[in-house]
PDB file of N, CA and C in Angstrom:
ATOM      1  N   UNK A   1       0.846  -1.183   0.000  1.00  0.00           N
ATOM      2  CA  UNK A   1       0.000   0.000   0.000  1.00  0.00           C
ATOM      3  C   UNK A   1       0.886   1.239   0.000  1.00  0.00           C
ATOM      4  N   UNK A   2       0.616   1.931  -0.685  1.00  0.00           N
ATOM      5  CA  UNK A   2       1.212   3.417  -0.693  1.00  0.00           C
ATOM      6  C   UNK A   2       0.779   4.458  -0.052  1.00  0.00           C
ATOM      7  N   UNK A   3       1.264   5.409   0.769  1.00  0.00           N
ATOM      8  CA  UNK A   3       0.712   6.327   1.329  1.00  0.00           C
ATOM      9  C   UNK A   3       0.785   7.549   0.608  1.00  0.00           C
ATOM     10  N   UNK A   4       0.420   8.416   0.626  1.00  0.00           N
ATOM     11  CA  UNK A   4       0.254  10.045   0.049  1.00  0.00           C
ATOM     12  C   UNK A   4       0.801  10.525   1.142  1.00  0.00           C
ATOM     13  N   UNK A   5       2.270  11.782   0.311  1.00  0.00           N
ATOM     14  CA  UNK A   5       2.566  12.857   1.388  1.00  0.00           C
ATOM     15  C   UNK A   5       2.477  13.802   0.148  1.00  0.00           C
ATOM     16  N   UNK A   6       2.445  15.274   1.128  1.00  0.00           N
ATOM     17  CA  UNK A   6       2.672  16.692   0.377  1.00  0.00           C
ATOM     18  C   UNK A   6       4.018  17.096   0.435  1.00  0.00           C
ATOM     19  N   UNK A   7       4.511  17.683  -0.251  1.00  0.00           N
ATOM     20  CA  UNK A   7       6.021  18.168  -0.085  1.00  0.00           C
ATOM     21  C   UNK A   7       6.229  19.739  -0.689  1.00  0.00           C
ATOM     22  N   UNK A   8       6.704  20.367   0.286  1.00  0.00           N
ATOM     23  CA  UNK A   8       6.833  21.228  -0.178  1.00  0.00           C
ATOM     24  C   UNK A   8       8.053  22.310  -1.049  1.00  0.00           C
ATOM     25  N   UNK A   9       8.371  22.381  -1.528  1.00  0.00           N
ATOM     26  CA  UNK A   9       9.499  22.836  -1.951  1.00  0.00           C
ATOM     27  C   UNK A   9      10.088  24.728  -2.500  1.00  0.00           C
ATOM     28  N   UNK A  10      11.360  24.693  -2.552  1.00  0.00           N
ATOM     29  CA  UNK A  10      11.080  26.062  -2.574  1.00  0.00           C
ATOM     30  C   UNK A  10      11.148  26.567  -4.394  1.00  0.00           C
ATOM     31  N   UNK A  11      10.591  27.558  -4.753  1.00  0.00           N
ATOM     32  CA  UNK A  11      10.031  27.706  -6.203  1.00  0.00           C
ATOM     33  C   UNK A  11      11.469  27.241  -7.268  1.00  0.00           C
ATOM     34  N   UNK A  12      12.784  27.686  -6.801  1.00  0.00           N
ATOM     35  CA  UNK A  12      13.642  27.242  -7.730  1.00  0.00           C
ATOM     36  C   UNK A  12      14.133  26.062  -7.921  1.00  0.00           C
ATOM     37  N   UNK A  13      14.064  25.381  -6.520  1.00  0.00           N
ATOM     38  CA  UNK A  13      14.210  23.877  -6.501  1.00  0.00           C
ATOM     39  C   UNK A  13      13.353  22.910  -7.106  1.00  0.00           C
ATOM     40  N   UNK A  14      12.014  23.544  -7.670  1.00  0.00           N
ATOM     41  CA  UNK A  14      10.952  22.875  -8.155  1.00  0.00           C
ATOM     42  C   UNK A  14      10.965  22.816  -9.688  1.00  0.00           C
ATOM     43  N   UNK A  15      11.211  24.253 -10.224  1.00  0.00           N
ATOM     44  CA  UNK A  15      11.754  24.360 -11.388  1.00  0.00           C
ATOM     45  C   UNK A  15      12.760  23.438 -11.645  1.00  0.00           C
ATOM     46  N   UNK A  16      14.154  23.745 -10.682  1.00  0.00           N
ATOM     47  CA  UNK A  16      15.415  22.518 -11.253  1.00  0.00           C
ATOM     48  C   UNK A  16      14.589  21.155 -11.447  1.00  0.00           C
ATOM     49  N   UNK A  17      13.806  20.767 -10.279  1.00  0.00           N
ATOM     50  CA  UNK A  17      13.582  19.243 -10.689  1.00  0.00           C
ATOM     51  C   UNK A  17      12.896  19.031 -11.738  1.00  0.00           C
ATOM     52  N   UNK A  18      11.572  20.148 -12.474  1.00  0.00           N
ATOM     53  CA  UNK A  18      11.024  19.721 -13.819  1.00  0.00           C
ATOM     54  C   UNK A  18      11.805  19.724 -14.903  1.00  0.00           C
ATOM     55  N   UNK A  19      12.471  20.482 -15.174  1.00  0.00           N
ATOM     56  CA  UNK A  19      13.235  20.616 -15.620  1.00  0.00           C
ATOM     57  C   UNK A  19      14.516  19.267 -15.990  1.00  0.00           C
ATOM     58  N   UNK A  20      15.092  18.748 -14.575  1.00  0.00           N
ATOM     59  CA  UNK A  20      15.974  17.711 -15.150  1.00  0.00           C
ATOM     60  C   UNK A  20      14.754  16.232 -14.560  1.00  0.00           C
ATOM     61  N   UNK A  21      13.564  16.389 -14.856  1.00  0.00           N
ATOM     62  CA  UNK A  21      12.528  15.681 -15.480  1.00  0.00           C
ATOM     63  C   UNK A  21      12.242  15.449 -16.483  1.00  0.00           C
ATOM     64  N   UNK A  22      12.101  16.526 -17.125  1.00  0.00           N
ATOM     65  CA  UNK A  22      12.077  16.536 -18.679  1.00  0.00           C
ATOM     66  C   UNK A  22      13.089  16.217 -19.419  1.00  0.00           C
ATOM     67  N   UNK A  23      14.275  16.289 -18.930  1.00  0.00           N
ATOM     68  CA  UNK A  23      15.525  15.930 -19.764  1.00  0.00           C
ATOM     69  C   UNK A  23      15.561  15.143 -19.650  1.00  0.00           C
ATOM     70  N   UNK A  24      15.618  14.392 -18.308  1.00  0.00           N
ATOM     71  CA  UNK A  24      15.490  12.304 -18.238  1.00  0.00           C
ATOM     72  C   UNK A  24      14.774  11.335 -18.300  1.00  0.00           C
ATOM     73  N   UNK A  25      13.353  11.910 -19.168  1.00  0.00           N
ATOM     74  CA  UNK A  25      12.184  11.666 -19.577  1.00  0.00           C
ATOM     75  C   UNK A  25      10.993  10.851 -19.030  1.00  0.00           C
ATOM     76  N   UNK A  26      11.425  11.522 -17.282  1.00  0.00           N
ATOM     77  CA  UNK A  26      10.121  11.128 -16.450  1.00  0.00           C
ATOM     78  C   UNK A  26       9.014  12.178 -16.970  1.00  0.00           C
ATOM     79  N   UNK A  27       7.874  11.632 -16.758  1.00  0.00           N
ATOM     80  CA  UNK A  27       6.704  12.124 -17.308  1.00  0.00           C
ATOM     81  C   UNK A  27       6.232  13.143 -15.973  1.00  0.00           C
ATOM     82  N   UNK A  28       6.643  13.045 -14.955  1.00  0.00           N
ATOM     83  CA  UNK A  28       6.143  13.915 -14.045  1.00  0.00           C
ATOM     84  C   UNK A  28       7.279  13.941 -13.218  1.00  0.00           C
ATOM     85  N   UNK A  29       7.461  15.424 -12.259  1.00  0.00           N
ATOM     86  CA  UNK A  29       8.405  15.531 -11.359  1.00  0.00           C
ATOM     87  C   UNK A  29       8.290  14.505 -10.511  1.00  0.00           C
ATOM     88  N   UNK A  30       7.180  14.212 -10.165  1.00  0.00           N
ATOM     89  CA  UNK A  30       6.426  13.264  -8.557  1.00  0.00           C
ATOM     90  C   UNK A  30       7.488  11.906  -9.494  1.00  0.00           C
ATOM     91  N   UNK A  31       6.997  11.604 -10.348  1.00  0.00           N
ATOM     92  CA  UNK A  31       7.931  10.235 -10.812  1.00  0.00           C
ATOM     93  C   UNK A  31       9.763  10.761 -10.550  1.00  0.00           C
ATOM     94  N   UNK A  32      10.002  11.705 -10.745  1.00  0.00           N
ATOM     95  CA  UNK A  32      11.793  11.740 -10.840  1.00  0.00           C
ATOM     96  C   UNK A  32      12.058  11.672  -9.442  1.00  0.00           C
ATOM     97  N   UNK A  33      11.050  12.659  -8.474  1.00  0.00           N
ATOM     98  CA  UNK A  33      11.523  12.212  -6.836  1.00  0.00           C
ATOM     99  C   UNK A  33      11.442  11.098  -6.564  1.00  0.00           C
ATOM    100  N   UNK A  34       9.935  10.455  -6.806  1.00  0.00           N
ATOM    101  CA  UNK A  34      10.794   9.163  -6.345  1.00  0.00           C
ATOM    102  C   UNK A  34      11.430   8.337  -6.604  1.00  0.00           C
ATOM    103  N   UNK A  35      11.993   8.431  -7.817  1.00  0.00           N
ATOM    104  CA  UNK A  35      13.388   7.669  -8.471  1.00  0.00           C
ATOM    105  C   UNK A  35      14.138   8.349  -7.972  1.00  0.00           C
ATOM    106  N   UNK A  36      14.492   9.389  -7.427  1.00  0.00           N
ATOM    107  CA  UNK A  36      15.848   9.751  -6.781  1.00  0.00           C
ATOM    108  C   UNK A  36      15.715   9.496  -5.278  1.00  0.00           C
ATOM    109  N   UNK A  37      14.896   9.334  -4.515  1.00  0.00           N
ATOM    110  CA  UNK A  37      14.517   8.350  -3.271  1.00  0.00           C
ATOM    111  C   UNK A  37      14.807   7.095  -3.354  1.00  0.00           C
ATOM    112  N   UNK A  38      14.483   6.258  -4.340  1.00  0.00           N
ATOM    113  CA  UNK A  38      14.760   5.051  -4.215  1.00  0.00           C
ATOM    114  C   UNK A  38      16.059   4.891  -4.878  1.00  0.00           C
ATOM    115  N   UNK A  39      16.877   5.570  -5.320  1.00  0.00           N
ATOM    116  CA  UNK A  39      18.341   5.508  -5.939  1.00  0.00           C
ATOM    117  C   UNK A  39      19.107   5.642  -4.161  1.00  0.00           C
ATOM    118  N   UNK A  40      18.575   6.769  -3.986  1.00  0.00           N
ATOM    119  CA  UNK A  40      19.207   7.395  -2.496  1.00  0.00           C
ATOM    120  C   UNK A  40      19.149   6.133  -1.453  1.00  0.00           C
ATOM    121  N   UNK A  41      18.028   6.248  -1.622  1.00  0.00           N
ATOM    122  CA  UNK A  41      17.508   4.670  -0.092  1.00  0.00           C
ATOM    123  C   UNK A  41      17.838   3.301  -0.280  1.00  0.00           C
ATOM    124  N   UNK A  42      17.895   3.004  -1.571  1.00  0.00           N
ATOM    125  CA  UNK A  42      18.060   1.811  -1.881  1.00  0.00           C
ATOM    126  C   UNK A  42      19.128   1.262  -2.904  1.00  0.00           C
ATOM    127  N   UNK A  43      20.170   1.994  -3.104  1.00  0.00           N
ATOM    128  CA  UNK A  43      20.999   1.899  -3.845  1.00  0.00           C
ATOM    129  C   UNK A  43      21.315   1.153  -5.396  1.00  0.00           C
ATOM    130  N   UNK A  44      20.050   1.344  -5.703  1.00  0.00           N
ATOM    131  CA  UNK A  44      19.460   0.631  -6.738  1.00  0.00           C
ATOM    132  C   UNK A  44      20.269   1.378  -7.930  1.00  0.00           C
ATOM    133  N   UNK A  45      20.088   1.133  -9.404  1.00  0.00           N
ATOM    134  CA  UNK A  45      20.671   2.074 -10.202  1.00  0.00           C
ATOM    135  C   UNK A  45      19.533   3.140 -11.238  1.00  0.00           C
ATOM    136  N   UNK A  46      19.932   3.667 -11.756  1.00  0.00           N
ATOM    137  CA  UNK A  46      18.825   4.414 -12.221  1.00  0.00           C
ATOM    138  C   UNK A  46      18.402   4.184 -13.366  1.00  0.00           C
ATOM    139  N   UNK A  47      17.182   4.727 -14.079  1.00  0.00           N
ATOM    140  CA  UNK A  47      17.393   4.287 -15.677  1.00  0.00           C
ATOM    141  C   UNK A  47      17.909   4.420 -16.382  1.00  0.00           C
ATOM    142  N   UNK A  48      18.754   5.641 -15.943  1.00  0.00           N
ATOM    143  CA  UNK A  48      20.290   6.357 -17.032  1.00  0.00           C
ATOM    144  C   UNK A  48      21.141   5.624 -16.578  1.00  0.00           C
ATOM    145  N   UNK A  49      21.318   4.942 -16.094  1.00  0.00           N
ATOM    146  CA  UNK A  49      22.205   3.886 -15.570  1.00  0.00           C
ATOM    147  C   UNK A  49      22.540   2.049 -15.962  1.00  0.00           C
ATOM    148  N   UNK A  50      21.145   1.967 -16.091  1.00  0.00           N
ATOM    149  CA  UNK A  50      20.377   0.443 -17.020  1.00  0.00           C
ATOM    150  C   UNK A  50      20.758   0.913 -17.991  1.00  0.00           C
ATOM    151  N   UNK A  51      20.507   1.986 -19.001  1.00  0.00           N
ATOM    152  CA  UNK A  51      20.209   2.070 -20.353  1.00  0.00           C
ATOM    153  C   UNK A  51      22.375   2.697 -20.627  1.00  0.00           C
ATOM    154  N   UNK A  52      22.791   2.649 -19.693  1.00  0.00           N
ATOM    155  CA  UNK A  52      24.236   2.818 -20.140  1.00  0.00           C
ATOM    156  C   UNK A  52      25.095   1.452 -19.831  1.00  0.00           C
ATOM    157  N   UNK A  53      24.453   0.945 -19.609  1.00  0.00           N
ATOM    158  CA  UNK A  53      24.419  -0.615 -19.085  1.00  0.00           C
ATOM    159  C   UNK A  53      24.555  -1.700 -20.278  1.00  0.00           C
ATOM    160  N   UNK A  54      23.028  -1.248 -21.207  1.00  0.00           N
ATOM    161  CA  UNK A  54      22.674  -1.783 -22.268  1.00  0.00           C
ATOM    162  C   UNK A  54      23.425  -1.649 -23.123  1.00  0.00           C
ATOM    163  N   UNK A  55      24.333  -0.302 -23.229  1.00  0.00           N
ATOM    164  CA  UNK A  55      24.942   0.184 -24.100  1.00  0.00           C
ATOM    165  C   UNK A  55      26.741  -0.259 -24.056  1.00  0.00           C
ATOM    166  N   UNK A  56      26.642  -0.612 -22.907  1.00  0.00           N
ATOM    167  CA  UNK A  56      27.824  -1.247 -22.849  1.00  0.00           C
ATOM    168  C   UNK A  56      27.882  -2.952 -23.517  1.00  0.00           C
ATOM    169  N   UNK A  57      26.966  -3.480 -23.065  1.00  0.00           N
ATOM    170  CA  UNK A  57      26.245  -4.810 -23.305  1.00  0.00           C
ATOM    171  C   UNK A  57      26.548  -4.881 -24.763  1.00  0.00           C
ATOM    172  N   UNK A  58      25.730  -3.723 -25.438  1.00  0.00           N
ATOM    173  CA  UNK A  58      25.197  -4.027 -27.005  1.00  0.00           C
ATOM    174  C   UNK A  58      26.881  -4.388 -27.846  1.00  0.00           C
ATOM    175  N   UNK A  59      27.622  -3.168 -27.190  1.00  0.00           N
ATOM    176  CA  UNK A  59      29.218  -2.708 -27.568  1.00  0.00           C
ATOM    177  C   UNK A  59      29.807  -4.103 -27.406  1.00  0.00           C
ATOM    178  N   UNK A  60      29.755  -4.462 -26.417  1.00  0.00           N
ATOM    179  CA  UNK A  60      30.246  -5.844 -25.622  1.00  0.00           C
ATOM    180  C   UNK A  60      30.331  -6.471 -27.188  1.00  0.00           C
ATOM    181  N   UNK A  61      28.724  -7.383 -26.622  1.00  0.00           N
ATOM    182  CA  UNK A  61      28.684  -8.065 -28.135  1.00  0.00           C
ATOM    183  C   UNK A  61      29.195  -7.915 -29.365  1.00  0.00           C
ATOM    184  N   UNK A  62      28.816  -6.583 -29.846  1.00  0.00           N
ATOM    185  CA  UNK A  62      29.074  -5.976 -31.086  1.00  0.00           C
ATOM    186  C   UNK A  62      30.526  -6.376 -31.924  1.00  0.00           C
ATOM    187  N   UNK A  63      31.632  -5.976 -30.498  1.00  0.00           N
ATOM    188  CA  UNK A  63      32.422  -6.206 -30.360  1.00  0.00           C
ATOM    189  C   UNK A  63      33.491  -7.390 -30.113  1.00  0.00           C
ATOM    190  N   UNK A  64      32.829  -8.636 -29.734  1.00  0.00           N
ATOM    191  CA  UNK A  64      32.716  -9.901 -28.759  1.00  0.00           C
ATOM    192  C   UNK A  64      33.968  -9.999 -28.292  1.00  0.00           C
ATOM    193  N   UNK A  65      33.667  -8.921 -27.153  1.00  0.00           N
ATOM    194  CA  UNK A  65      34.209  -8.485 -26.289  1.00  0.00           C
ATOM    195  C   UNK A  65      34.286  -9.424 -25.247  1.00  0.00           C
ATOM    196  N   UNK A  66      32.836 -10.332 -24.960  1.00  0.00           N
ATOM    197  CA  UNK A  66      32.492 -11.111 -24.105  1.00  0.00           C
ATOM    198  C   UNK A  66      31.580 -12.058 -24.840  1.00  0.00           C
ATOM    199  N   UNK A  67      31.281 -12.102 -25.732  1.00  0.00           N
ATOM    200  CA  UNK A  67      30.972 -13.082 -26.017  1.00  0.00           C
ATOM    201  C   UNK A  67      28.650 -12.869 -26.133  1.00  0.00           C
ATOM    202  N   UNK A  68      28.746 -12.888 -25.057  1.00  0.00           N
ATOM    203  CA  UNK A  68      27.173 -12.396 -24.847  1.00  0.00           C
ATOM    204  C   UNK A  68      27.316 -11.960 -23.572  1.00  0.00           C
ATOM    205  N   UNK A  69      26.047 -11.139 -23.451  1.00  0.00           N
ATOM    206  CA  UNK A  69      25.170 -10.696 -22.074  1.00  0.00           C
ATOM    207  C   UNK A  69      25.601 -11.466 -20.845  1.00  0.00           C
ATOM    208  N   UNK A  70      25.202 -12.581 -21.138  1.00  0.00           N
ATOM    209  CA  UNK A  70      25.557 -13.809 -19.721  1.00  0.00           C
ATOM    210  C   UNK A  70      26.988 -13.663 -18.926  1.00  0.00           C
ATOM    211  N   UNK A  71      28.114 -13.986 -20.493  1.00  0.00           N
ATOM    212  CA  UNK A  71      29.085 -13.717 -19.874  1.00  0.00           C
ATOM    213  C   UNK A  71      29.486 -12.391 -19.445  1.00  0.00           C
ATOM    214  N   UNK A  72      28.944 -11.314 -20.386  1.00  0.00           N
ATOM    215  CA  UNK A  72      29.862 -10.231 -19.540  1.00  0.00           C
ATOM    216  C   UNK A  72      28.863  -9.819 -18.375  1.00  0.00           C
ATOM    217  N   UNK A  73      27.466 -10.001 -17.736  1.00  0.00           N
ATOM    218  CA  UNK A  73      27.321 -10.201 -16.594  1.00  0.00           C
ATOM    219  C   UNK A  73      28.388 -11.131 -15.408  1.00  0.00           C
ATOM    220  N   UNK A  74      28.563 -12.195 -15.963  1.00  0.00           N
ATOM    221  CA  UNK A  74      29.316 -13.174 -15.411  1.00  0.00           C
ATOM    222  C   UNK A  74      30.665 -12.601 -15.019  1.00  0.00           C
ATOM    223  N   UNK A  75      31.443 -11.489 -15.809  1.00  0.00           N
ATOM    224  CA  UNK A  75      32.784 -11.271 -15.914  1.00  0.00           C
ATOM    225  C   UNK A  75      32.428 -10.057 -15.071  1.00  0.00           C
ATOM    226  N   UNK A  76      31.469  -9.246 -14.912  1.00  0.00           N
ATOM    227  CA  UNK A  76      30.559  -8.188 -13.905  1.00  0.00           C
ATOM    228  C   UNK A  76      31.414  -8.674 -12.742  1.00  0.00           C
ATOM    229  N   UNK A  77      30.458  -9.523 -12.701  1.00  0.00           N
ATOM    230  CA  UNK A  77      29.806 -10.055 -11.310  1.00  0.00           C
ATOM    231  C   UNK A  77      31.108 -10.632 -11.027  1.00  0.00           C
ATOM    232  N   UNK A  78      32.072 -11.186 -11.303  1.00  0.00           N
ATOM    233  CA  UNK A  78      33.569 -11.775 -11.020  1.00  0.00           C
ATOM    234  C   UNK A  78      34.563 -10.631 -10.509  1.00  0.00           C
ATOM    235  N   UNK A  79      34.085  -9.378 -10.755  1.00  0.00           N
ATOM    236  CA  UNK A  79      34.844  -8.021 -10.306  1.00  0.00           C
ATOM    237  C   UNK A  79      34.299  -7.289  -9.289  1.00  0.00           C
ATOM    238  N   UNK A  80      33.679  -7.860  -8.480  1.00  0.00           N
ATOM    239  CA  UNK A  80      33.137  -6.808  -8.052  1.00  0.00           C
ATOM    240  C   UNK A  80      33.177  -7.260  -6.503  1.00  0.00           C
TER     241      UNK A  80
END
């Protein structure tokens, strides 16, 4: 279940966030806060983050660099 809060913010800080909303193509500010809450709280990665991910991935392959996805997860996950 989700709860509803209000938040208030001050007018330029509200602007910055629509703003780099629109550039990272959340559809609403309320969506970019709480992707930057749950980046913050949960150390999760972001979607500019997945999608540079992918892009490494695609290169990977492209490249066979690794062979596929699996392995260079596999070769990831062996570094870390």
């Amino acid at each position: 279940m989700n709860t509803q809060i209000n938040l208030r913010l001050p007018e330029k800080m509200l602007v910055s966030a629509k703003k780099k909303a629109d550039r990272e193509g959340y559809g609403t500010v309320q969506e970019y806060i709480k992707e930057v809450l749950r980046t913050e709280l949960f150390e999760t990665i972001s979607s500019k983050e997945i999608k540079l991910v992918r892009s490494l991935i695609t290169l990977s392959e492209k490249n066979k660099l690794y062979g596929s996805e699996k392995d260079l997860f596999d070769k990831l996950k062996s570094n870390v």
